[in-house]
N, C-alpha and C. Protein backbone atom coordinates (compact mmCIF):
# COMPACT_ATOMS: atom_id res chain seq x y z
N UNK A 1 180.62 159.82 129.53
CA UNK A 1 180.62 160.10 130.96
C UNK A 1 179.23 160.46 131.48
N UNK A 2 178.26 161.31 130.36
CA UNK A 2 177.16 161.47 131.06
C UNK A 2 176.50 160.23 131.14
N UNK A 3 175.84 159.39 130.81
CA UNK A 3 175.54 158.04 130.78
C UNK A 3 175.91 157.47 132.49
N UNK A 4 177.53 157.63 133.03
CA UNK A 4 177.67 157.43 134.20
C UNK A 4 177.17 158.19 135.11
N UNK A 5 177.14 159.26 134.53
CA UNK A 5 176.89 160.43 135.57
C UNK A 5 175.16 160.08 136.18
N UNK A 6 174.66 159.92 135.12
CA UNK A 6 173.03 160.08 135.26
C UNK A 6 172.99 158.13 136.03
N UNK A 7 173.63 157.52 136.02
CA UNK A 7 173.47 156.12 136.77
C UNK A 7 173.85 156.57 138.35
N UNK A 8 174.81 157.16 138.48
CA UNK A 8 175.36 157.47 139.96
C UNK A 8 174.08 158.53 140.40
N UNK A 9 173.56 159.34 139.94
CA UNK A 9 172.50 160.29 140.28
C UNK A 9 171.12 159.68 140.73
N UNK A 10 170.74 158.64 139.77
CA UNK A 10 170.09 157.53 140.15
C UNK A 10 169.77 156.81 141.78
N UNK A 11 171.49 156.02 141.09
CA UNK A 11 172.12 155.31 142.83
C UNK A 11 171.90 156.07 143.43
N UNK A 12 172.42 157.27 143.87
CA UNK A 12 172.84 158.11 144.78
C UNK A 12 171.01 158.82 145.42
N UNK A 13 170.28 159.01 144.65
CA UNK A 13 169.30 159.83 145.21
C UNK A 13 169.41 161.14 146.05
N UNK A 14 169.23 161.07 147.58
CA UNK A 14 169.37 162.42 148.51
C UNK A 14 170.52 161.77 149.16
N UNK A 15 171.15 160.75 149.04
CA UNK A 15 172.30 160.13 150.25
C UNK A 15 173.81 161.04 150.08
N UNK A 16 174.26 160.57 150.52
CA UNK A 16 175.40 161.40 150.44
C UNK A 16 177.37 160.59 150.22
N UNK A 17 177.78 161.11 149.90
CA UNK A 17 179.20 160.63 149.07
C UNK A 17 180.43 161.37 149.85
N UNK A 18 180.99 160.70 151.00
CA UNK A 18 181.91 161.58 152.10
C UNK A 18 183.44 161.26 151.18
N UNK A 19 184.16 162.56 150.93
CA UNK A 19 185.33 162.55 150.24
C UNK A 19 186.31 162.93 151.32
N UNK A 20 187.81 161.75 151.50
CA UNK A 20 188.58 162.41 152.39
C UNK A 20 189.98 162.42 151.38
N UNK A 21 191.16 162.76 152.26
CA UNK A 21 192.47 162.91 151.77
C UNK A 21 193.33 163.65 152.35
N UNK A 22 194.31 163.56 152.15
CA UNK A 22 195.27 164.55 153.17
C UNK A 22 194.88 166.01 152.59
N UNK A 23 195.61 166.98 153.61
CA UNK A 23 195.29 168.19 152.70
C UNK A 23 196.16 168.22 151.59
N UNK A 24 195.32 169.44 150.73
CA UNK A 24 196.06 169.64 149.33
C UNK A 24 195.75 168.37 148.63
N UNK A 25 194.86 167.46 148.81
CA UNK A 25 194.72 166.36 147.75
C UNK A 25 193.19 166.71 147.12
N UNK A 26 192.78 167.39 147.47
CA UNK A 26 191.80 168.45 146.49
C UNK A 26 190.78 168.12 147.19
N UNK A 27 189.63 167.81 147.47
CA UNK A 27 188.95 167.22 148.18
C UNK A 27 187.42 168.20 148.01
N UNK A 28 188.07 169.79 148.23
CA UNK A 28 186.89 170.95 148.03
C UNK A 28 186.73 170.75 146.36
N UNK A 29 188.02 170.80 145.80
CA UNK A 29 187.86 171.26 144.84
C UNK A 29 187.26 169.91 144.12
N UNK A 30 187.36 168.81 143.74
CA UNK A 30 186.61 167.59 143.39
C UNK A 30 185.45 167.64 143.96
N UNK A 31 185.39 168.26 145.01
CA UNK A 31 183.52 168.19 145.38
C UNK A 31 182.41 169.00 145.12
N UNK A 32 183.48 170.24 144.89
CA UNK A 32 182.95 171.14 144.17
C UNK A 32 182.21 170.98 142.84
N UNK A 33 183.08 170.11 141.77
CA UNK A 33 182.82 169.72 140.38
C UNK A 33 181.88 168.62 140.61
N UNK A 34 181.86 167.68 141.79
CA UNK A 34 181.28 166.70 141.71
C UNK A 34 179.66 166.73 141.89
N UNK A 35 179.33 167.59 143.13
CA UNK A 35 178.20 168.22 143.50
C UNK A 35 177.28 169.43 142.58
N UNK A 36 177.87 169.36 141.31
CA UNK A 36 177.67 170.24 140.04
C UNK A 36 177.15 169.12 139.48
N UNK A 37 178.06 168.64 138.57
CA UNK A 37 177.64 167.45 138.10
C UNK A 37 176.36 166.63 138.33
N UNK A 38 176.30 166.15 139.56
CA UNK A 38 174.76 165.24 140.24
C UNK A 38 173.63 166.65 140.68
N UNK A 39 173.63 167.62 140.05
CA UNK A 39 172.88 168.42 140.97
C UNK A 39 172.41 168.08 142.50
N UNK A 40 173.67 168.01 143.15
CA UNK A 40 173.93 168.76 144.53
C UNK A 40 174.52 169.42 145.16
N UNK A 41 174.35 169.56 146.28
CA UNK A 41 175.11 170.19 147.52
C UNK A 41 176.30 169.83 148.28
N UNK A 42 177.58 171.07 148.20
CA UNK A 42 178.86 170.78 148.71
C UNK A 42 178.65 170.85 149.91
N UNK A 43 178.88 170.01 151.17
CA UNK A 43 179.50 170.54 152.85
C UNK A 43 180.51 170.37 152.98
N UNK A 44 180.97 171.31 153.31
CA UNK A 44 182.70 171.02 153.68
C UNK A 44 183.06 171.40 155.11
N UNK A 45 183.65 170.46 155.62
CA UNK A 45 183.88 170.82 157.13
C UNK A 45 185.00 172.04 157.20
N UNK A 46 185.72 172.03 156.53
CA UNK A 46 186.79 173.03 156.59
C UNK A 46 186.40 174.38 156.60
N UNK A 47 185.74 174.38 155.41
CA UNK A 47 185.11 175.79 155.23
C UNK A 47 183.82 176.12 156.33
N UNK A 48 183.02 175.25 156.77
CA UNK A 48 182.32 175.65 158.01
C UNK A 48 182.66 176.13 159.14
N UNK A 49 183.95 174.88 159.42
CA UNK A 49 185.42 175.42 160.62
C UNK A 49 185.96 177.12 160.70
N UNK A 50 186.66 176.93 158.80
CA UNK A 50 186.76 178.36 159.28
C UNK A 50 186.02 179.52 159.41
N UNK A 51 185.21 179.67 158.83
CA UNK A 51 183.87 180.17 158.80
C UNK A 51 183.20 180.74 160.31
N UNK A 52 182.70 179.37 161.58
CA UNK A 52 182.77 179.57 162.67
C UNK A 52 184.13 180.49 163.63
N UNK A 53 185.10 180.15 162.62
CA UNK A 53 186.12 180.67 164.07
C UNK A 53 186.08 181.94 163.58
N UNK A 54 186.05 182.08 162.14
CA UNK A 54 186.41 183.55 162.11
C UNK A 54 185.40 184.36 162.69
N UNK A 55 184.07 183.95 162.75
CA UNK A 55 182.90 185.08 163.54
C UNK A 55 182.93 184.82 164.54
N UNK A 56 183.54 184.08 165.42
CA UNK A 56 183.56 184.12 166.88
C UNK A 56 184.74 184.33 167.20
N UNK A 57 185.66 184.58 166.42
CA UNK A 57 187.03 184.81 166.81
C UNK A 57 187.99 184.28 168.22
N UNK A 58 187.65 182.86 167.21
CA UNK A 58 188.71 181.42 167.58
C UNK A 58 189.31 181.18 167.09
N UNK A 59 190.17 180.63 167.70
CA UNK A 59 191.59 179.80 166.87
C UNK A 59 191.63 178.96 167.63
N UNK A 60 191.19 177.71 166.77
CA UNK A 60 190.88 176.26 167.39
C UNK A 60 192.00 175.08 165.98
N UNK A 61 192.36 175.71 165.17
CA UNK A 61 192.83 174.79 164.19
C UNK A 61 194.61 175.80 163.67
N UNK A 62 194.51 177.01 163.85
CA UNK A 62 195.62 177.35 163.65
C UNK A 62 197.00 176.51 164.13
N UNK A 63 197.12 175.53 164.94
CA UNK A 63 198.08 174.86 164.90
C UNK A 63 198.26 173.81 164.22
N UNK A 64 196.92 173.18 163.43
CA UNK A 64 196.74 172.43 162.76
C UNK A 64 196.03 171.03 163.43
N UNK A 65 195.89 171.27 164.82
CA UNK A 65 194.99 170.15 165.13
C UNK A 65 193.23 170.42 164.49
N UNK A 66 192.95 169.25 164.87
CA UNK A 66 191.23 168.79 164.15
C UNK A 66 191.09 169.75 165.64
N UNK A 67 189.15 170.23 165.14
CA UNK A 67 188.47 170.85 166.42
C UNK A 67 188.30 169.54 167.34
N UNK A 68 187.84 169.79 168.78
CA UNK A 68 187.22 169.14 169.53
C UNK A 68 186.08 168.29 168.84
N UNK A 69 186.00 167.34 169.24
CA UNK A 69 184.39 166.42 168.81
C UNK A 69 183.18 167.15 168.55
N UNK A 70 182.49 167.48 170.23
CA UNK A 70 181.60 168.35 170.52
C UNK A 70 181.25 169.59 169.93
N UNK A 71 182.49 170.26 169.40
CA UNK A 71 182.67 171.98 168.44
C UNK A 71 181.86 171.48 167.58
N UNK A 72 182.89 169.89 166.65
CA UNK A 72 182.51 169.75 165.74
C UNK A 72 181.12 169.20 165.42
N UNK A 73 180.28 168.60 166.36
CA UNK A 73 178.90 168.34 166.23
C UNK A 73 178.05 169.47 166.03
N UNK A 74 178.43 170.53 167.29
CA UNK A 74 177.94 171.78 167.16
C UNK A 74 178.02 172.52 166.03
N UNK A 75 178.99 172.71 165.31
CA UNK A 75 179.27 173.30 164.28
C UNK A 75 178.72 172.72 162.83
N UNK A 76 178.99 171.55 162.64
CA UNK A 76 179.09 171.34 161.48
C UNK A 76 177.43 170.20 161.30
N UNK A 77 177.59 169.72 162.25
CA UNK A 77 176.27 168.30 162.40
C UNK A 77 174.78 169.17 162.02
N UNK A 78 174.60 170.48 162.07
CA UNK A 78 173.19 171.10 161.91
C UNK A 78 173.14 171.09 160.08
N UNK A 79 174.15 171.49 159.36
CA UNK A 79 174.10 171.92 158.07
C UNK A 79 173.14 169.91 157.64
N UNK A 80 173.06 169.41 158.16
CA UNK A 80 172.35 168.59 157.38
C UNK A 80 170.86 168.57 157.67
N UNK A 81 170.72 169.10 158.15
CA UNK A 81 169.10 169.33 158.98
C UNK A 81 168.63 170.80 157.94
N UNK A 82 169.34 171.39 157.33
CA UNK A 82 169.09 172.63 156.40
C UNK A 82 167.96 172.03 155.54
N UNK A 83 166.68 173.45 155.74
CA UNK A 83 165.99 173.12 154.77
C UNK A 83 165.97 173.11 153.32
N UNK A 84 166.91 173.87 152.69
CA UNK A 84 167.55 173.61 151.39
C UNK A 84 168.23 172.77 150.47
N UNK A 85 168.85 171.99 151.42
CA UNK A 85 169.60 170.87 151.27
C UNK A 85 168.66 169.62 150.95
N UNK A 86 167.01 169.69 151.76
CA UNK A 86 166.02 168.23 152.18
C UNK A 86 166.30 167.67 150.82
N UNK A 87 165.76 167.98 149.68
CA UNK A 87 166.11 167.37 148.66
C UNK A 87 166.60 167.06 147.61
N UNK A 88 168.15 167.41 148.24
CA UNK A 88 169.06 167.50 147.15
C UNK A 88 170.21 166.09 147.41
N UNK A 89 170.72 165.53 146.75
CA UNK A 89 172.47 164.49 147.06
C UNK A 89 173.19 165.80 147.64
N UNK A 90 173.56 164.84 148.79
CA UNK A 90 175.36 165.98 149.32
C UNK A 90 176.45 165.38 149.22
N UNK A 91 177.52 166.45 148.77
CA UNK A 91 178.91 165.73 148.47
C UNK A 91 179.48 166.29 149.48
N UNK A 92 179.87 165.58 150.89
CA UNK A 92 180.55 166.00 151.97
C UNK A 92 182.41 165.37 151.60
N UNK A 93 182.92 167.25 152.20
CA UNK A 93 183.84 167.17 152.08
C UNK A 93 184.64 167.06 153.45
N UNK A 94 184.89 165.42 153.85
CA UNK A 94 185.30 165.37 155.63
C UNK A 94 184.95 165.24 156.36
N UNK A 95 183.67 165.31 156.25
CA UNK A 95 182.86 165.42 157.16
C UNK A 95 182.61 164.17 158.28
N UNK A 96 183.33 164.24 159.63
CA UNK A 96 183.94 163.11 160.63
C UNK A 96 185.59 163.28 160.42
N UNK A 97 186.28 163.88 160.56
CA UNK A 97 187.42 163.10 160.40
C UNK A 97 188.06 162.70 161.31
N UNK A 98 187.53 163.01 162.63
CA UNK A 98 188.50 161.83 163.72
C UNK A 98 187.48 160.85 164.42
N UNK A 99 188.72 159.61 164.78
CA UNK A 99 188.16 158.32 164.72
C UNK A 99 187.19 158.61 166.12
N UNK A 100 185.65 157.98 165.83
CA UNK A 100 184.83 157.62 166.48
C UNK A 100 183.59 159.18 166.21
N UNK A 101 183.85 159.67 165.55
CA UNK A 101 182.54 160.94 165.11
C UNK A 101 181.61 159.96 163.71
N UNK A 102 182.46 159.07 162.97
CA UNK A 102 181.83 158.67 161.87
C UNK A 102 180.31 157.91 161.95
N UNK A 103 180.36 157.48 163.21
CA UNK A 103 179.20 156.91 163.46
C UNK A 103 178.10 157.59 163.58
N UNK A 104 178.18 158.64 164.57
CA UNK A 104 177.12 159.80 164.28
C UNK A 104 177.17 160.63 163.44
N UNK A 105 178.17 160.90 162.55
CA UNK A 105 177.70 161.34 161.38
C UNK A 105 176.51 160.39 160.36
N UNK A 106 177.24 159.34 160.32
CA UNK A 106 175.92 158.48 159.87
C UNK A 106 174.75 158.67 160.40
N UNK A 107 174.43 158.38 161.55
CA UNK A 107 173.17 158.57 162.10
C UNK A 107 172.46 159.59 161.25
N UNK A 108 172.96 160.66 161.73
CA UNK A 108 172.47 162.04 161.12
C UNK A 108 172.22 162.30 160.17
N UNK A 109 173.23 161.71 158.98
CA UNK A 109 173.19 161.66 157.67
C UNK A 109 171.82 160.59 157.31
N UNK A 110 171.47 159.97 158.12
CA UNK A 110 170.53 158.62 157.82
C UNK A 110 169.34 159.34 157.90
N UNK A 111 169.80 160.30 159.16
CA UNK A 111 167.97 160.98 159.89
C UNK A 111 167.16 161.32 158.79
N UNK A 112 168.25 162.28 158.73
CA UNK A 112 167.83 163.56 157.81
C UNK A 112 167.71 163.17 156.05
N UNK A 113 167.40 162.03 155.79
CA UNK A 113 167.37 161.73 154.60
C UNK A 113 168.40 161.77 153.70
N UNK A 114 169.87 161.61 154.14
CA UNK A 114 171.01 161.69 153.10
C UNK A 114 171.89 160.86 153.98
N UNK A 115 171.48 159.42 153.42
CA UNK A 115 172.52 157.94 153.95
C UNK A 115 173.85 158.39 153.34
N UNK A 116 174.96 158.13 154.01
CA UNK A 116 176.09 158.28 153.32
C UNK A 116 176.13 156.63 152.68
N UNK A 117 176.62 156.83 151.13
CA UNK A 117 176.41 155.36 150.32
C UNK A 117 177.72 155.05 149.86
N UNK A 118 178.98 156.44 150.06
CA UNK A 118 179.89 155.70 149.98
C UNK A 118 181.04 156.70 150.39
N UNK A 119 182.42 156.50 150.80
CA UNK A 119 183.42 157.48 151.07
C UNK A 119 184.72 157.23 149.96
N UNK A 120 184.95 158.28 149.54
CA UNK A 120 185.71 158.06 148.32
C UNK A 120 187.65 159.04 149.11
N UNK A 121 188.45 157.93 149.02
CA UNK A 121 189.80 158.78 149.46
C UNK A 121 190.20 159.03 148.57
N UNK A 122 190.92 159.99 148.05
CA UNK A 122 191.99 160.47 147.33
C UNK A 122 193.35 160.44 147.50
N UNK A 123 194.03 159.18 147.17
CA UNK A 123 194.92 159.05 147.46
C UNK A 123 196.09 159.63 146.47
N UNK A 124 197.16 160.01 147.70
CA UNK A 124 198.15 161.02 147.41
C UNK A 124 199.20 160.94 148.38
N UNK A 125 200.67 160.90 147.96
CA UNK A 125 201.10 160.07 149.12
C UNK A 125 202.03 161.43 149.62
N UNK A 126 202.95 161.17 150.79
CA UNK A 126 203.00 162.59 151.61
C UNK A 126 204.37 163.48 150.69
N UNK A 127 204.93 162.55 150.08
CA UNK A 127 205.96 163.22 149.09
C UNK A 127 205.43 164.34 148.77
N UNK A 128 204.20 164.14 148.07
CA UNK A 128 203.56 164.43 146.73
C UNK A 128 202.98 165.78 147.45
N UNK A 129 202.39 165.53 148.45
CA UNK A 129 201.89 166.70 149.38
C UNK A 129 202.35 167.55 149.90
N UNK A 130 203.44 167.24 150.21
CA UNK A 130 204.53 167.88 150.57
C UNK A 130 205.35 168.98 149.63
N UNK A 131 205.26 168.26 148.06
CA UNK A 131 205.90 169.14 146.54
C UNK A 131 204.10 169.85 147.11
N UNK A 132 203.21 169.80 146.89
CA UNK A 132 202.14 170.57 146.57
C UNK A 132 202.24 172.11 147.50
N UNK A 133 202.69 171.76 148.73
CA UNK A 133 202.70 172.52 149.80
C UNK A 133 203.96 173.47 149.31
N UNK A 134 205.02 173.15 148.85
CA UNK A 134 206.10 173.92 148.38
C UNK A 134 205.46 174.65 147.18
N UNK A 135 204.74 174.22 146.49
CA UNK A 135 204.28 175.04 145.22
C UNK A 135 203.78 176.11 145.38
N UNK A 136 202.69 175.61 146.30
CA UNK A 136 202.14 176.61 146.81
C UNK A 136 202.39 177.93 147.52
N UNK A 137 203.30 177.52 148.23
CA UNK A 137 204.31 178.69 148.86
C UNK A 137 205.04 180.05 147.73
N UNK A 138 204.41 179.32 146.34
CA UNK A 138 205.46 180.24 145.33
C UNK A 138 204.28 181.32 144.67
N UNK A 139 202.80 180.18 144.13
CA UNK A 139 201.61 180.63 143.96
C UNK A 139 201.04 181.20 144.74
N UNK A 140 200.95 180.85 145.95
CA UNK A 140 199.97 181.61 146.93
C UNK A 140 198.44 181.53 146.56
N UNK A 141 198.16 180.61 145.57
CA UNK A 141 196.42 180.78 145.30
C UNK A 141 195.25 180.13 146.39
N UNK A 142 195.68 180.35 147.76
CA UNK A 142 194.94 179.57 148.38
C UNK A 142 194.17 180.72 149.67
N UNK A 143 194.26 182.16 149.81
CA UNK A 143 194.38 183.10 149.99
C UNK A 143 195.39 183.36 151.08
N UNK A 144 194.45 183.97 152.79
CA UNK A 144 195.36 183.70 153.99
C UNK A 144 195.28 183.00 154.68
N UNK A 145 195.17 182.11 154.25
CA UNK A 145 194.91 180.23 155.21
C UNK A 145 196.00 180.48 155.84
N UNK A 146 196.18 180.65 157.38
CA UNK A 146 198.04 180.53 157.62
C UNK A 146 198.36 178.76 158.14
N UNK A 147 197.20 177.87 158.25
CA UNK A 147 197.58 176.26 157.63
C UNK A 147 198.29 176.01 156.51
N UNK A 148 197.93 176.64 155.80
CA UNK A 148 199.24 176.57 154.54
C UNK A 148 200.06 176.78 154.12
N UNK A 149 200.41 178.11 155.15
CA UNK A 149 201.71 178.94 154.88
C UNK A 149 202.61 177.94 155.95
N UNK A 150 202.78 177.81 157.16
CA UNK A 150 203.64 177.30 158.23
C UNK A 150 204.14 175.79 158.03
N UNK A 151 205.04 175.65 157.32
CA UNK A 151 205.40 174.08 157.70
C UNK A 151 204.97 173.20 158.84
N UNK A 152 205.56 174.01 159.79
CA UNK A 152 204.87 172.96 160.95
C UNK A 152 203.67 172.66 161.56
N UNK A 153 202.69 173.75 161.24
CA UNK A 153 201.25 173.28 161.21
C UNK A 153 201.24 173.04 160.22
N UNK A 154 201.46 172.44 158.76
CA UNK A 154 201.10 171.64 158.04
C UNK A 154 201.73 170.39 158.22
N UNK A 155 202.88 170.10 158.95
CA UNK A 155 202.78 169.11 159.38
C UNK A 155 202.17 168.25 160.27
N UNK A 156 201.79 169.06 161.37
CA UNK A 156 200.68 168.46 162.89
C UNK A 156 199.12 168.37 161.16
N UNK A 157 199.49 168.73 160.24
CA UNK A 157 197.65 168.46 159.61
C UNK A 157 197.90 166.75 159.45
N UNK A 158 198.73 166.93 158.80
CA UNK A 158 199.78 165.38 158.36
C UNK A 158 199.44 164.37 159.38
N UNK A 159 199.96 164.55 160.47
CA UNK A 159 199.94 163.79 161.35
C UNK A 159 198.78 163.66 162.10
N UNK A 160 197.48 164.63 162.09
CA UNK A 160 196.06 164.40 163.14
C UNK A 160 195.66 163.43 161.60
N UNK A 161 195.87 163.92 160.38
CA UNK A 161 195.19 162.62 159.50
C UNK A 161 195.92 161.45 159.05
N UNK A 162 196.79 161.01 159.31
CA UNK A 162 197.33 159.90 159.86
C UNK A 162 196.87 158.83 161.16
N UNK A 163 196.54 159.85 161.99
CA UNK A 163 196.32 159.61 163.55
C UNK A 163 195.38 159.45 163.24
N UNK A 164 194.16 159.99 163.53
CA UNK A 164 192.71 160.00 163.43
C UNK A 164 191.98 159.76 162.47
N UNK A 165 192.51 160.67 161.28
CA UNK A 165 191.16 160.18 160.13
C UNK A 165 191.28 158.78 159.37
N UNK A 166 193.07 158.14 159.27
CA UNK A 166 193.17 156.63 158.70
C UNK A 166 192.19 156.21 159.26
N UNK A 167 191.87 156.08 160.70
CA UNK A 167 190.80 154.87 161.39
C UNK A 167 189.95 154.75 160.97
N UNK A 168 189.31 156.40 160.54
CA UNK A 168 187.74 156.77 160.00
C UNK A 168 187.49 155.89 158.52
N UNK A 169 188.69 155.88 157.76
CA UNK A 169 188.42 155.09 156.57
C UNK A 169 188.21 153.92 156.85
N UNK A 170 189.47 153.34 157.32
CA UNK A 170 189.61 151.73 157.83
C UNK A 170 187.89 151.54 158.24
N UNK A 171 187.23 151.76 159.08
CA UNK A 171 185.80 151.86 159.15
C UNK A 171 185.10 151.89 158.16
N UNK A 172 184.76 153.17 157.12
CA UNK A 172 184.19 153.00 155.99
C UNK A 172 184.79 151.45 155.33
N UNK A 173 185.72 151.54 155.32
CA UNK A 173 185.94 149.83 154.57
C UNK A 173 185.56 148.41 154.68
N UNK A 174 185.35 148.67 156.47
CA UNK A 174 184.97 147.67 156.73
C UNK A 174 183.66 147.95 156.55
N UNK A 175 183.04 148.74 156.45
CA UNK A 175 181.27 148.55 156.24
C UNK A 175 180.96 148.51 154.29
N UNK A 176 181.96 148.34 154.06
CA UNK A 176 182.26 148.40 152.27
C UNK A 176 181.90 149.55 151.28
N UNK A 177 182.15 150.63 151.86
CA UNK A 177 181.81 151.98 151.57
C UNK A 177 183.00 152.78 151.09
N UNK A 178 184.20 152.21 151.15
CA UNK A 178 185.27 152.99 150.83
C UNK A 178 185.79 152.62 149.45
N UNK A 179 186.15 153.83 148.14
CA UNK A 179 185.88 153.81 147.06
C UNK A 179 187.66 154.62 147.45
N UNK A 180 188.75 153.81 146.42
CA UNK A 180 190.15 154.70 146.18
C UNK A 180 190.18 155.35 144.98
N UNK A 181 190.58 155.94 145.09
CA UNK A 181 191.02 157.08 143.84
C UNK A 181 192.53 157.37 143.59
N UNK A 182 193.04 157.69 142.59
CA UNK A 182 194.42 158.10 142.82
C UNK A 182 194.51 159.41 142.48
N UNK A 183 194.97 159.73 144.05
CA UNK A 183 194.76 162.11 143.69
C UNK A 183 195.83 162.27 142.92
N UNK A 184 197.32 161.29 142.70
CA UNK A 184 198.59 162.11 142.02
C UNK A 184 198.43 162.53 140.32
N UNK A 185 197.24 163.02 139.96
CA UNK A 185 196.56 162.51 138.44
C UNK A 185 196.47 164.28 138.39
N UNK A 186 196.09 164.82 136.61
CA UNK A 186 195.53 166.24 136.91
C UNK A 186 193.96 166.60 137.76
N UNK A 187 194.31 167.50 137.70
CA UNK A 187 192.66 167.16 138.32
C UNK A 187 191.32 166.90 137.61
N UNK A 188 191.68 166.68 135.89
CA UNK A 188 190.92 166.24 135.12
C UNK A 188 190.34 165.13 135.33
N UNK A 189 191.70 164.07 135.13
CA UNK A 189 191.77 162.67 135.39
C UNK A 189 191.59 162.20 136.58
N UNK A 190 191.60 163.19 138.26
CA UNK A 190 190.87 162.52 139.12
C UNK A 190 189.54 162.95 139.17
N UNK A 191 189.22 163.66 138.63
CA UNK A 191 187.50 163.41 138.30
C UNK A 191 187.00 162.45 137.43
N UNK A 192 187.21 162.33 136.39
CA UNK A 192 187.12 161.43 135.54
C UNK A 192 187.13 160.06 136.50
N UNK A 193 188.52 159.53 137.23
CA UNK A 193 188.36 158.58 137.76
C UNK A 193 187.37 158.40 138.96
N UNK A 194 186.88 159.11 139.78
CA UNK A 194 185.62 159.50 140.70
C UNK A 194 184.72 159.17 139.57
N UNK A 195 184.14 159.24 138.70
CA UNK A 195 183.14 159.24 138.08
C UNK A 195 183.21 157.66 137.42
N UNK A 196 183.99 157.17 137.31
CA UNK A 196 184.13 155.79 137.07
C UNK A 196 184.26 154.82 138.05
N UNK A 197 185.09 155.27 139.36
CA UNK A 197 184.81 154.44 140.67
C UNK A 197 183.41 154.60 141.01
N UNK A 198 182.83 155.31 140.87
CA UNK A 198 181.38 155.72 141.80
C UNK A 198 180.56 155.20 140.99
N UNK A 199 180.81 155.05 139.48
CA UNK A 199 179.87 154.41 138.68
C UNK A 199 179.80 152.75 138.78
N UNK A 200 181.32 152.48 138.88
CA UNK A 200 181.12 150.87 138.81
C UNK A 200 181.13 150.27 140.52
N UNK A 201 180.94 151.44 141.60
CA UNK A 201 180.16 151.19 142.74
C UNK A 201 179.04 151.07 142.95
N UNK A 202 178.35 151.97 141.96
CA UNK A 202 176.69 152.24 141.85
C UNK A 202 176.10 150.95 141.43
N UNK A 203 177.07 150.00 140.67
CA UNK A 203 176.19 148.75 140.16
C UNK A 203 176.60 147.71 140.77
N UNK A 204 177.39 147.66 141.49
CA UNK A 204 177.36 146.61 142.60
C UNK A 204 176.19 146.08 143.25
């Protein structure tokens, strides 16, 4: 695996690798390991999201809709302009997820020296998400997210990424940037498989 690893690190340089999926299809947590791995940097829109609301004390997602566009430029579009980040690969987690932000995320991602080179989904189908979401309810290891606790804002999550973020892929695909994965795996084996899609992308 290292052999792949050090080819994708290569490919990859300062650009960047946008990971989506429904929730609960791991997405932090694969980017987490992944952005270890290539020595880089995680962004995660989620965690920026909540992050912002909680110090300004908003609730812009507690029902489970995506923020506004504009929030989300404001909010999240500066972390790539960070001087810490200039020369490192970023493994963005989401980053765009409703249809028509992906474009200026690119831009930005282009400016600032980290091309996005490819978007990797994790696919996981809503059954499956759905058992995850019940599990969870028993574990509780996710702290007080109350997105995770409420069925029905986890369902409106369901449905804004259905609605909005499918398009965002369908896009990556058509510009030939979209890399599948299968999330229903441990989370061993969907790393493992990330590291083999991204490798036999890298030599294309």
């Amino acid at each position: 695996m290292e052999e792949k690893i050090e080819a994708i690190r290569e490919w990859l340089g300062t650009g960047s690798i946008n990971i989506f999926g429904f929730p609960m299809s791991g997405k932090d947590t694969q980017g987490v390991k992944l952005a270890e791995v290539i020595g880089g940097k995680l962004i995660s829109s989620g965690i920026i999201i909540r992050a912002n609301e909680a110090a300004q004390h908003k609730k812009l997602t507690d029902k489970g809709n995506l923020i506004p566009t504009d929030i989300f430029y404001e909010w999240v579009l500066p972390y790539f302009e960070r001087g810490d980040l200039k020369d490192s690969p970023l493994v963005l987690s989401s980053i765009g997820r409703w249809f028509g932000e992906e474009d200026t995320v690119m831009e930005t991602a282009e400016r600032t020296g980290h091309p996005i080179k490819a978007a990797v989904l994790l696919n996981i189908s809503e059954a499956d998400v759905l058992a995850r979401f019940q599990k969870l309810q028993i574990l509780n290891d996710r702290g007080e997210r109350q997105d995770d606790k409420d069925l029905n804002v986890f369902q409106v999550r369901l449905d804004e990424f259905r609605e909005k973020t499918m398009p965002v892929l369908e896009h990556y695909k058509a510009l030939g940037l979209l890399v599948n994965v299968n999330g229903d795996q441990s989370r061993e084996e969907v790393f493992a498989e990330i590291i083999d899609k991204l490798y036999e992308f890298s030599q294309k």
